[in-house]
C-alpha atoms as a PDB file:
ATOM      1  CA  UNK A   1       5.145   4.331  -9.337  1.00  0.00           C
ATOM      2  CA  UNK A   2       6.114   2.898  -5.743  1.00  0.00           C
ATOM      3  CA  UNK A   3       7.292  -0.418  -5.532  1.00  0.00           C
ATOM      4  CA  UNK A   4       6.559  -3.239  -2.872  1.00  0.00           C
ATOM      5  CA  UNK A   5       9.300  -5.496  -1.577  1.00  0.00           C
ATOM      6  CA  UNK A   6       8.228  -8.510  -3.596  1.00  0.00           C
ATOM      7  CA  UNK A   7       9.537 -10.279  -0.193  1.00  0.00           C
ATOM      8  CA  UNK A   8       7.099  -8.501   2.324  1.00  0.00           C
ATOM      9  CA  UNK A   9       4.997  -9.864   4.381  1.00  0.00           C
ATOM     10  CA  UNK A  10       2.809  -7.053   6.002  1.00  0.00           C
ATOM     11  CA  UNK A  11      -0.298  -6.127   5.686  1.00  0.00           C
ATOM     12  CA  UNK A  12      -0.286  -2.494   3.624  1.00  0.00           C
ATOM     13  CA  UNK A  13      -0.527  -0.380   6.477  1.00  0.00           C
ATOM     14  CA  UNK A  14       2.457  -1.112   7.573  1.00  0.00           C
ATOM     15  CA  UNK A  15       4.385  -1.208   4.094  1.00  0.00           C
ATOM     16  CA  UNK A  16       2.821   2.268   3.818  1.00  0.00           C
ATOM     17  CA  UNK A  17       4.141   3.057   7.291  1.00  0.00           C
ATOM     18  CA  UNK A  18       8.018   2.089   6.746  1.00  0.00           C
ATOM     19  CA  UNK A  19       8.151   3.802   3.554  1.00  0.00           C
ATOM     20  CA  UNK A  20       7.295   7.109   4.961  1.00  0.00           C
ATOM     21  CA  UNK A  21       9.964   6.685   7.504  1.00  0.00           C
ATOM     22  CA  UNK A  22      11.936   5.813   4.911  1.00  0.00           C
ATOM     23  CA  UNK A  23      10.835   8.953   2.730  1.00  0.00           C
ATOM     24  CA  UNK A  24      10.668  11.474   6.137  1.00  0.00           C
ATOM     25  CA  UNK A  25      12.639   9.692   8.983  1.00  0.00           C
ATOM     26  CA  UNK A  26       9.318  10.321  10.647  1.00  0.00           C
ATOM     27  CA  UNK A  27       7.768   7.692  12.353  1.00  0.00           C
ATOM     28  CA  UNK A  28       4.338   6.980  11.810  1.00  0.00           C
ATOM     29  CA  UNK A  29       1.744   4.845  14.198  1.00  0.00           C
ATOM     30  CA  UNK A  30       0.522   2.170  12.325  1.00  0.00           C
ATOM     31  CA  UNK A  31      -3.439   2.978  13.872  1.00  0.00           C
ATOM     32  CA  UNK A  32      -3.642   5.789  12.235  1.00  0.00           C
ATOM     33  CA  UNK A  33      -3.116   4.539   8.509  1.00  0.00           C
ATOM     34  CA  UNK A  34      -6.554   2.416   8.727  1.00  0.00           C
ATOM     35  CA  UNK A  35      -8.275   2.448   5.656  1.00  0.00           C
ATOM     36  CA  UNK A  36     -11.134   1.291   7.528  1.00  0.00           C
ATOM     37  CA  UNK A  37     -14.348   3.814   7.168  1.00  0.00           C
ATOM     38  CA  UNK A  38     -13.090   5.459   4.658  1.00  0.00           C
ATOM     39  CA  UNK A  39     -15.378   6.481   1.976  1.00  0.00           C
ATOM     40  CA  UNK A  40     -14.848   4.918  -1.296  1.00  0.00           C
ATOM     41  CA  UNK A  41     -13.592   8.109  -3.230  1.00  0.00           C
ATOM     42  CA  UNK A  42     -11.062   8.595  -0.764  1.00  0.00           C
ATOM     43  CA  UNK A  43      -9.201   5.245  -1.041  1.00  0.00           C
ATOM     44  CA  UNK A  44      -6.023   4.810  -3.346  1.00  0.00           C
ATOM     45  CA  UNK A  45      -6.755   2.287  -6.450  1.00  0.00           C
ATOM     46  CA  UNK A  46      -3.428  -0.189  -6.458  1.00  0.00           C
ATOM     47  CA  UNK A  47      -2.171  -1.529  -9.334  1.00  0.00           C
ATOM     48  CA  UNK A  48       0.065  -4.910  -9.550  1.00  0.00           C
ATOM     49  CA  UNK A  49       2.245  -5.233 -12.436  1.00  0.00           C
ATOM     50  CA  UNK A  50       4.788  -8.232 -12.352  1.00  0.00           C
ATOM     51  CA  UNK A  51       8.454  -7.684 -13.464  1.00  0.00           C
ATOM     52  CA  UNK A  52       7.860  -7.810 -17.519  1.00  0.00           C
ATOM     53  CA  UNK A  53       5.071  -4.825 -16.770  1.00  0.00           C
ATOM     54  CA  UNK A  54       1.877  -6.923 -17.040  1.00  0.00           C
ATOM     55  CA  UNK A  55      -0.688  -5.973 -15.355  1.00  0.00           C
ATOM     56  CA  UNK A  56      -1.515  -9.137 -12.529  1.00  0.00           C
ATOM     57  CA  UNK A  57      -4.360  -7.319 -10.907  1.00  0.00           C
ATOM     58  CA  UNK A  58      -5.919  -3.658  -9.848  1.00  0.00           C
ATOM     59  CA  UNK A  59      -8.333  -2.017  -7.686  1.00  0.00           C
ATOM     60  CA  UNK A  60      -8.843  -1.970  -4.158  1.00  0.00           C
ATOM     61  CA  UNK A  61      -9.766  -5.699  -3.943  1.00  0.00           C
ATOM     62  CA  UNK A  62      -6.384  -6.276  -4.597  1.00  0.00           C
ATOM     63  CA  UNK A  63      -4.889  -5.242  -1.735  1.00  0.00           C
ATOM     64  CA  UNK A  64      -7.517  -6.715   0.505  1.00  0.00           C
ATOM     65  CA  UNK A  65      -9.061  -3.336   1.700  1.00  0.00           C
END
């Protein structure tokens, strides 16, 4: 499981984007991570668990895409 910086204030695309620097040291233009167009199938389901592991929310509404 991958965490996001409870502090961040991105949209996903660029979250997704740092970490794969981070992961790679490659650097990664943010226009081509859209989700946009994509057909359903193809796009990640997200879940949000808080710090005790409950579940807060999950799907891709949840991440606004």
């Amino acid at each position: 499981m991958v965490r996001v910086e409870p502090n961040f204030k991105g949209v996903m695309e660029e979250w997704l984007g740092n970490r794969l620097r981070k992961l790679t040291g490659e650097a990664i233009p943010l226009n081509t991570l859209s989700f946009k167009g994509l057909i359903d199938h193809l796009k990640m389901n997200f879940r949000v668990i808080d710090d005790e592991g409950r579940l807060l929310d999950y799907g891709l509404h949840s991440m606004g895409i």
